[in-house]
Protein backbone atom coordinates (compact mmCIF):
# COMPACT_ATOMS: atom_id res chain seq x y z
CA UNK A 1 -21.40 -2.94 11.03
CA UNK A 2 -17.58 -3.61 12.39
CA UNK A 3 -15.13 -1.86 14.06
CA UNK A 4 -12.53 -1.35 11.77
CA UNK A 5 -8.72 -0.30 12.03
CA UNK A 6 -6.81 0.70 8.77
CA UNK A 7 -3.46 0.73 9.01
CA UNK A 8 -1.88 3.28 6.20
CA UNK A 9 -3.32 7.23 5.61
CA UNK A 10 -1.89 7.58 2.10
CA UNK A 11 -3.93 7.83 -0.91
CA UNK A 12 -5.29 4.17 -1.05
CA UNK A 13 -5.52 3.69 2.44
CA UNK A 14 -7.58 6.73 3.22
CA UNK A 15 -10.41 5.38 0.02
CA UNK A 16 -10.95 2.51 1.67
CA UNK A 17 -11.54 3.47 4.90
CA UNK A 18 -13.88 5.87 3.01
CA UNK A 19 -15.78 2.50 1.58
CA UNK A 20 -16.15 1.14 4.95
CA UNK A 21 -17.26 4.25 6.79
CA UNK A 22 -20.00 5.07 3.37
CA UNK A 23 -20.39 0.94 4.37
CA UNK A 24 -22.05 2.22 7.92
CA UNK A 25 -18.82 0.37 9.40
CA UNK A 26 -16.25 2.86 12.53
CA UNK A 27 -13.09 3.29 11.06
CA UNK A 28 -10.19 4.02 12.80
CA UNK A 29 -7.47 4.86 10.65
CA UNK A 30 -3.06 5.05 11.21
CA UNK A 31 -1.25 7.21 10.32
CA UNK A 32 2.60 7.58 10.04
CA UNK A 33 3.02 11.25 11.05
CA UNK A 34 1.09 12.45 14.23
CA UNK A 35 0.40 15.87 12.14
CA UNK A 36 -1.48 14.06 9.65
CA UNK A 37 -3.73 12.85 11.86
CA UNK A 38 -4.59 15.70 13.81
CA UNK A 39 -4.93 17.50 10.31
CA UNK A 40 -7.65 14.77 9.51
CA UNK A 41 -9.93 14.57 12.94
CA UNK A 42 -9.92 18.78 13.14
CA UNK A 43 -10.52 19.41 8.78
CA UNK A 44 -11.65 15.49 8.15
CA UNK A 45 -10.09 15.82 5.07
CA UNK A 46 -6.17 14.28 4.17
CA UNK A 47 -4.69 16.71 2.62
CA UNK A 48 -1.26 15.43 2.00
CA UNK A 49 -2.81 12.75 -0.34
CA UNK A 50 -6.58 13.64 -0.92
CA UNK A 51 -7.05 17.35 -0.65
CA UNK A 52 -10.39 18.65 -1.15
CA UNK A 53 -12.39 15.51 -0.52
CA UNK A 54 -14.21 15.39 2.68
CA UNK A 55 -14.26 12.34 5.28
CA UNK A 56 -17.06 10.53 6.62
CA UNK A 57 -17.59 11.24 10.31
CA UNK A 58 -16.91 7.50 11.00
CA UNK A 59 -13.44 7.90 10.37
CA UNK A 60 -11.32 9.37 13.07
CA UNK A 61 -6.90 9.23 12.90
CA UNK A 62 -4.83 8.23 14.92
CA UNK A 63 -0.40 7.88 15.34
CA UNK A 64 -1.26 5.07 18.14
CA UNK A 65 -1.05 1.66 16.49
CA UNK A 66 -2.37 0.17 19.88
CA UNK A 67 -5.18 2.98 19.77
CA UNK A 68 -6.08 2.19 16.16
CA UNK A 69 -6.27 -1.71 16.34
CA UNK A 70 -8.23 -1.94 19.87
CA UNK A 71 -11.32 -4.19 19.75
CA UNK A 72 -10.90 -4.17 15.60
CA UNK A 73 -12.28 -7.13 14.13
CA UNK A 74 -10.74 -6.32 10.41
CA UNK A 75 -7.40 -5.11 10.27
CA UNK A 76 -6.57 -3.41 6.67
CA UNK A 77 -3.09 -2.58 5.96
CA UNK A 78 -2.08 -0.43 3.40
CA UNK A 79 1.36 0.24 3.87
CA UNK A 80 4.17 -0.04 1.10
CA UNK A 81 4.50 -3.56 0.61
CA UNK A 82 8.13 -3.11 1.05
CA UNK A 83 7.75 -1.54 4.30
CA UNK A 84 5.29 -4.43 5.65
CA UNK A 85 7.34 -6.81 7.35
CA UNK A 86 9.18 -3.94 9.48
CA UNK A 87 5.66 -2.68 10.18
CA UNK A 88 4.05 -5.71 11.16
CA UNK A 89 6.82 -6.71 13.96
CA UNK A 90 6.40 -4.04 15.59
CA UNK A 91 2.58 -3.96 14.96
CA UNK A 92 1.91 -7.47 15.55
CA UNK A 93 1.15 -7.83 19.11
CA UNK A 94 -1.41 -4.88 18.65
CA UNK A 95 -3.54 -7.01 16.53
CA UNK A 96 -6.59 -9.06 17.85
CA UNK A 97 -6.46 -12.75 17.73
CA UNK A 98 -9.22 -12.73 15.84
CA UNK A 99 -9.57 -10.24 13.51
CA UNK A 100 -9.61 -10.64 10.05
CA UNK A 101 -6.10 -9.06 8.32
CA UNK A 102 -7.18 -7.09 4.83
CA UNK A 103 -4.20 -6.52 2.60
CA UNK A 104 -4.69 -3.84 0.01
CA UNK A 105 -1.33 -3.89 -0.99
CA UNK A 106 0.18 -5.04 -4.59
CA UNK A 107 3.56 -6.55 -4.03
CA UNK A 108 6.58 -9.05 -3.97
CA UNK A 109 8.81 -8.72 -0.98
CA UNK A 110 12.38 -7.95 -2.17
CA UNK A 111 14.93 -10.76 -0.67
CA UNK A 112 12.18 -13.62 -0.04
CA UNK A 113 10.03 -13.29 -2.99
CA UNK A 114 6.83 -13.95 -0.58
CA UNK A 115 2.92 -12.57 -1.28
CA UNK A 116 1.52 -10.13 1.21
CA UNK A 117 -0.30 -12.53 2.98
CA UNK A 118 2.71 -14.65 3.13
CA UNK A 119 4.26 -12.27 4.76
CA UNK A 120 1.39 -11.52 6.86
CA UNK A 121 0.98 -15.33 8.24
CA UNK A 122 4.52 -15.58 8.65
CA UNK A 123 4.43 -12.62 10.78
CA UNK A 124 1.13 -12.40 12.91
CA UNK A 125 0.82 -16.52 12.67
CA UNK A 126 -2.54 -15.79 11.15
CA UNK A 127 -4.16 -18.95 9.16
CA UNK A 128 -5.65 -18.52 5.98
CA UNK A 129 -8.92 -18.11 6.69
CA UNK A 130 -7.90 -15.10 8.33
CA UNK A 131 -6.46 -13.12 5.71
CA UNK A 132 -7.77 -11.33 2.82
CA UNK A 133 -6.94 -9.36 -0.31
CA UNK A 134 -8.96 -6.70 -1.77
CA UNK A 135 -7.52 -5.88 -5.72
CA UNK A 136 -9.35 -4.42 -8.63
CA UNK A 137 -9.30 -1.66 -10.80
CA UNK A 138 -9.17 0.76 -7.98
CA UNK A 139 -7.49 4.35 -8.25
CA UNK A 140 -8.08 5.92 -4.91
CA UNK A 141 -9.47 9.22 -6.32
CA UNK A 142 -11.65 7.76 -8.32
CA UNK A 143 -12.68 5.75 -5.43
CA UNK A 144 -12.74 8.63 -2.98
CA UNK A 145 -14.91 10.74 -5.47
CA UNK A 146 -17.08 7.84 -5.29
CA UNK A 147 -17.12 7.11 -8.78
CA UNK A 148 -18.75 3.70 -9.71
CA UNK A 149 -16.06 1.13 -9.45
CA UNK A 150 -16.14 -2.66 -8.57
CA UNK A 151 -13.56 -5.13 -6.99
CA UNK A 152 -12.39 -8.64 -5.65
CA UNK A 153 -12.51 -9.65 -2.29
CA UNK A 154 -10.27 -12.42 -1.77
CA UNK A 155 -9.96 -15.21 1.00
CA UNK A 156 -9.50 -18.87 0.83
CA UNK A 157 -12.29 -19.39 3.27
CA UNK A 158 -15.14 -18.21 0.94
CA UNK A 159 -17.64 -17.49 3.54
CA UNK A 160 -15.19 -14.60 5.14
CA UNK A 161 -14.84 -13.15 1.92
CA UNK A 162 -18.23 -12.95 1.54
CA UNK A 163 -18.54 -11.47 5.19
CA UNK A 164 -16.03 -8.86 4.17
CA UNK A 165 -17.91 -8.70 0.84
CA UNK A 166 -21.02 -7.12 2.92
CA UNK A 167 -18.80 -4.59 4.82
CA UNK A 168 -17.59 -2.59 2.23
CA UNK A 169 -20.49 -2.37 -0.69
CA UNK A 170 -21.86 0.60 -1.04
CA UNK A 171 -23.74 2.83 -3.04
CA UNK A 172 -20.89 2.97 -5.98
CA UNK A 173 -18.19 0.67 -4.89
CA UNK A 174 -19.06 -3.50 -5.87
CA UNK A 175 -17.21 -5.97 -4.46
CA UNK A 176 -17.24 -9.14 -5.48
CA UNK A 177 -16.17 -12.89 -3.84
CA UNK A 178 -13.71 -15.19 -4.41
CA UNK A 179 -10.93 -17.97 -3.09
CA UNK A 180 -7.83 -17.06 -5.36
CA UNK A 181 -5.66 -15.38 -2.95
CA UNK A 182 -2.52 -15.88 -4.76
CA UNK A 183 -3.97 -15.09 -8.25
CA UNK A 184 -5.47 -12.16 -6.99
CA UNK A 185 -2.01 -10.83 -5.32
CA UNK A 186 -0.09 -11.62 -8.45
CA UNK A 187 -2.28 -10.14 -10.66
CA UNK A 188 -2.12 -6.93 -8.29
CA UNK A 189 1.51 -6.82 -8.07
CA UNK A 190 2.63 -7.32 -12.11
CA UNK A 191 0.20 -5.06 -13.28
CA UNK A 192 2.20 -2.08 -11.76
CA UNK A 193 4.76 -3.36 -13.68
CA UNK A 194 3.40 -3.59 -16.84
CA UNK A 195 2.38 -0.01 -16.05
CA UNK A 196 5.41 1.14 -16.30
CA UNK A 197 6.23 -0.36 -19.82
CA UNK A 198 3.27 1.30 -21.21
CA UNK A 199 4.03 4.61 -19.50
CA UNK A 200 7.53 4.37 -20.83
CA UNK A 201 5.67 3.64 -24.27
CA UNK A 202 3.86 6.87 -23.89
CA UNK A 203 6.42 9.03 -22.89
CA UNK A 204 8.71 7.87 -25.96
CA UNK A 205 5.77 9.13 -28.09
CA UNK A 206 4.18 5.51 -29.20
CA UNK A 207 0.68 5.54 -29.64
CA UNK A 208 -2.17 2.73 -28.99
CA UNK A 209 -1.38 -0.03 -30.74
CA UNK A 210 1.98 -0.52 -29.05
CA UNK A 211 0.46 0.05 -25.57
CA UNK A 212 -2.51 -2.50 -26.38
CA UNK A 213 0.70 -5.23 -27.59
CA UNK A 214 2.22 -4.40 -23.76
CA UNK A 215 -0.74 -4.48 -22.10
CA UNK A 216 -1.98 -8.22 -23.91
CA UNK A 217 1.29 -9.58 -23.24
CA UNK A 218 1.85 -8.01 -19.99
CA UNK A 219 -1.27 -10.28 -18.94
CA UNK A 220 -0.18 -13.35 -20.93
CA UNK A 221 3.15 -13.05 -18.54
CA UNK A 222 1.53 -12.91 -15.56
CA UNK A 223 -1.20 -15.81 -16.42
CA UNK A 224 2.25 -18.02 -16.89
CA UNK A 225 3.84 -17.55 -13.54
CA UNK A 226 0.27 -17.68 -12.41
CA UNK A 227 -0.61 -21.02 -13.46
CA UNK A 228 3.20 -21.85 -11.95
CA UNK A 229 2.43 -20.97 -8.43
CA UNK A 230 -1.37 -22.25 -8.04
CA UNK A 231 -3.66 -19.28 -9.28
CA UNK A 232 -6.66 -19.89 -10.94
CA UNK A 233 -6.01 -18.80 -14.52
CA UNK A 234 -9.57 -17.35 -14.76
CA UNK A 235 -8.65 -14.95 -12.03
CA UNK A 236 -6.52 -13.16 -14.67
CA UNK A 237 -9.69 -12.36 -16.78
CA UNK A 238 -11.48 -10.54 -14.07
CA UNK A 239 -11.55 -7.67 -12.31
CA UNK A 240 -8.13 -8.22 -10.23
CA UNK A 241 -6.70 -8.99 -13.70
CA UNK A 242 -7.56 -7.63 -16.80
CA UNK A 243 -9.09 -5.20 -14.90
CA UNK A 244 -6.83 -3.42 -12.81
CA UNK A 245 -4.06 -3.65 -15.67
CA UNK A 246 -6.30 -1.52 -17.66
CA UNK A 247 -7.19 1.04 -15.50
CA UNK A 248 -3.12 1.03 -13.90
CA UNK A 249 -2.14 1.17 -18.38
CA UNK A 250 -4.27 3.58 -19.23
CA UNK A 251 -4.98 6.63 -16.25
CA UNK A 252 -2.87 9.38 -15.42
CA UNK A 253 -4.01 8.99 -12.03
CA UNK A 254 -1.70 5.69 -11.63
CA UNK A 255 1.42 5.90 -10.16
CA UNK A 256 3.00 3.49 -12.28
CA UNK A 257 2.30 4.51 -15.53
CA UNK A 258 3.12 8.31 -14.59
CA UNK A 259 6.47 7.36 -13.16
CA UNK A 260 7.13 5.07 -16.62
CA UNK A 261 6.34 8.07 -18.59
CA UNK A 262 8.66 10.41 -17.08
CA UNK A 263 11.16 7.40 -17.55
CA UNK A 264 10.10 7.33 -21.19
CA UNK A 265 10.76 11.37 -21.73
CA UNK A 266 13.83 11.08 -20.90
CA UNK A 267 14.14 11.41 -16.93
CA UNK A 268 16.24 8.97 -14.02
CA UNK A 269 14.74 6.48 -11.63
CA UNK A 270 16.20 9.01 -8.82
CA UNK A 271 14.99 12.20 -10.80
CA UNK A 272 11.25 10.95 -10.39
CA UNK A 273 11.52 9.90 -7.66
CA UNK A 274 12.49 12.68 -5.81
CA UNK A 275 9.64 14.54 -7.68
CA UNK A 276 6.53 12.50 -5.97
CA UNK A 277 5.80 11.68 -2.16
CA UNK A 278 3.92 8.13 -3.47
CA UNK A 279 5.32 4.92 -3.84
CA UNK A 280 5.30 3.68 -7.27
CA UNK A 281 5.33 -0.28 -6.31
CA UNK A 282 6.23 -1.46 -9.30
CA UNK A 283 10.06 0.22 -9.40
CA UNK A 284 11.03 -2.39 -6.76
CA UNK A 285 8.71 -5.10 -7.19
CA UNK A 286 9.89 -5.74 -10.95
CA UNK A 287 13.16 -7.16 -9.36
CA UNK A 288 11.05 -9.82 -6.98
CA UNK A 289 8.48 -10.38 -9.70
CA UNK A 290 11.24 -11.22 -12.32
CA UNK A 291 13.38 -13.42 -9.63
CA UNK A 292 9.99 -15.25 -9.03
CA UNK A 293 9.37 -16.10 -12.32
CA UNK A 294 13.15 -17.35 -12.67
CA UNK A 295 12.78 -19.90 -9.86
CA UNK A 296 9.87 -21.27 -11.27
CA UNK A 297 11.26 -21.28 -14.90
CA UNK A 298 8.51 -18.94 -16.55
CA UNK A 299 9.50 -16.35 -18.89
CA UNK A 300 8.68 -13.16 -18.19
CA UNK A 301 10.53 -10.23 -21.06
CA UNK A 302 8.88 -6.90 -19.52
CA UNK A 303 9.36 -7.52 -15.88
CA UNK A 304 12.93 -8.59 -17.05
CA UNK A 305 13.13 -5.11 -19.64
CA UNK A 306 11.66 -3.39 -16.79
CA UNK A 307 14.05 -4.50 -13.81
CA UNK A 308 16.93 -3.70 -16.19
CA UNK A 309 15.59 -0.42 -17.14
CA UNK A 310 15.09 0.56 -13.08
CA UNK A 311 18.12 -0.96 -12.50
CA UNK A 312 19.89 1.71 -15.05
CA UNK A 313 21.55 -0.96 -17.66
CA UNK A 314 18.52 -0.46 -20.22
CA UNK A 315 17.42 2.96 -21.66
CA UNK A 316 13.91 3.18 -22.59
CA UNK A 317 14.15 3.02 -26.45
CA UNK A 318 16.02 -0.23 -25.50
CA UNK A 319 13.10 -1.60 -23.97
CA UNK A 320 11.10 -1.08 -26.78
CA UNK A 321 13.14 -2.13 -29.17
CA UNK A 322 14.29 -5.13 -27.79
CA UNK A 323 11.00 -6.47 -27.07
CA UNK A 324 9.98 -5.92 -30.48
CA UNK A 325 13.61 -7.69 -32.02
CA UNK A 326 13.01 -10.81 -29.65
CA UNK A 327 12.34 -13.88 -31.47
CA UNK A 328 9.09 -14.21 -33.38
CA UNK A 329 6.90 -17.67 -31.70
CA UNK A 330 3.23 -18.28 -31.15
CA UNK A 331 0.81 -15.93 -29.70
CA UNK A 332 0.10 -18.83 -26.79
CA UNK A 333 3.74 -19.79 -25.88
């Protein structure tokens, strides 16, 4: 058992500090509004972004950053990833010297085209063996309901994953081990954009075989500017991978694919947004993902379709049809 602090109440967030609680672990979790949190210690349910499912008792709110983070020996944030660095100056000096940072966020910072746990070392002067990633096929409801579901647990110092590895299987959630941080993280952050192609897919009225052709080369894309910066391309195969592009492609439940559907019937980027309270992450991380794969010379024709398509100089029959027009080469080029 650990004393826990998760940093983020929103759908995800409030999952995982579900796992760790069902895990036997004290959870203390942040939240951005004071409301929410006095909504979740008197009903211990969230019902801004998880209404009707109750909370273990191990989990008790809290606005107070200091409050949430005392004593904690894992740290989880699950903040927007655009919203991290902002949040982590002013929550740095909050977190123990020791703990062990958890990102559970899937993202490319905008302006510096850094990892989460880039940005996390950078900021808290944490060393690798400190920070972790847990990705995976992982919709929080699913996860909340405590449907059966498994995971990666990342760190480059493979005897802390496998510490963190202990504190949050349970009964229906599986995590598994491993060292590819950056793999992991990639794999995380472009499959929210290749959610959105397929959801644009669906809402133009295209059936499975073209989401299957955006899905396989959605992956192919991301194994390429994966080998480029250091990930293990076996990584991609797995359950950070293949896995959580699947489950992102294919549920309603995903934020990405819902928002690229809307897109796809015919609706703006500002139109859907103002129609959800959740952060899609893959509207601004296709413009960091696609200037990543630039600098390291690694083609990349979604994310690219994608970014233009967010960025309003591509409609989405466009997309489609350009992708389709480009020029015919090898499957493994």
């Amino acid at each position: 058992m650990a004393q826990t602090a998760v940093m983020g109440a929103g759908s995800w967030g409030t999952a995982f500090a579900m796992v760790l609680a069902d895990a036997g672990n004290d959870v203390r979790l942040w939240g951005r509004r004071p409301e929410l949190c006095e909504t979740i210690n008197a009903k211990h349910e969230n019902s801004d972004y998880l209404p009707g499912i109750a909370l273990p008792k191990e989990i008790t709110a809290t606005h107070d950053p200091a409050e949430a983070m005392a004593g904690a020996e894992i740290v989880v944030l699950a903040v927007p990833s655009q919203q991290l660095r902002d949040n982590l100056v002013s929550w740095s000096e909050h977190v123990p010297a020791d703990a062990v940072i958890v990102s559970l966020m899937k993202g490319v910072e905008l302006g510096t085209h850094k990892r989460m746990s880039e940005v996390i070392a950078e900021i808290t002067g944490a060393g690798p063996e400190r920070i972790a990633v847990v990705s995976g096929p992982n919709l929080a409801r699913e996860i909340a309901n405590r449907e059966p579901a498994a995971s990666v647990v990342a760190c480059e110092d493979q005897g802390v994953a496998e510490r963190l590895q202990k504190l949050c299987h349970t009964a229906s959630f599986r995590p598994y081990s491993m060292t590819d941080v950056v793999g992991c993280e990639l794999a995380g952050t472009a499959k929210n954009i290749i959610g959105l192609a397929v959801g644009v897919c669906v809402g133009l009225g295209y059936g499975d075989n073209t989401k299957a052709s955006v899905i396989t080369r959605g992956l192919a894309e991301t194994a390429r500017l994966g080998a480029a910066i250091g990930a293990d391309p076996v990584t991609f195969m797995g359950l950070a991978g293949m896995g959580d592009l699947v489950a992102t492609c294919s549920s309603p439940l995903s934020r990405n694919r819902t928002f690229g559907e809307k897109l796809g019937q015919g609706m703006s980027v500002e139109e859907v947004m103002g129609q959800t309270s959740q952060v899609a992450e893959g509207v601004k991380s296709c413009v960091s993902v696609s200037e990543l794969a630039k600098l390291h010379g690694v083609e990349m024709p979604i994310v690219e379709h994608v970014a233009a398509l967010i960025a309003g100089e591509m409609s989405p029959d466009e997309l489609v049809s350009r992708l389709i027009s480009r020029q015919a080469k090898p499957e493994t080029v």
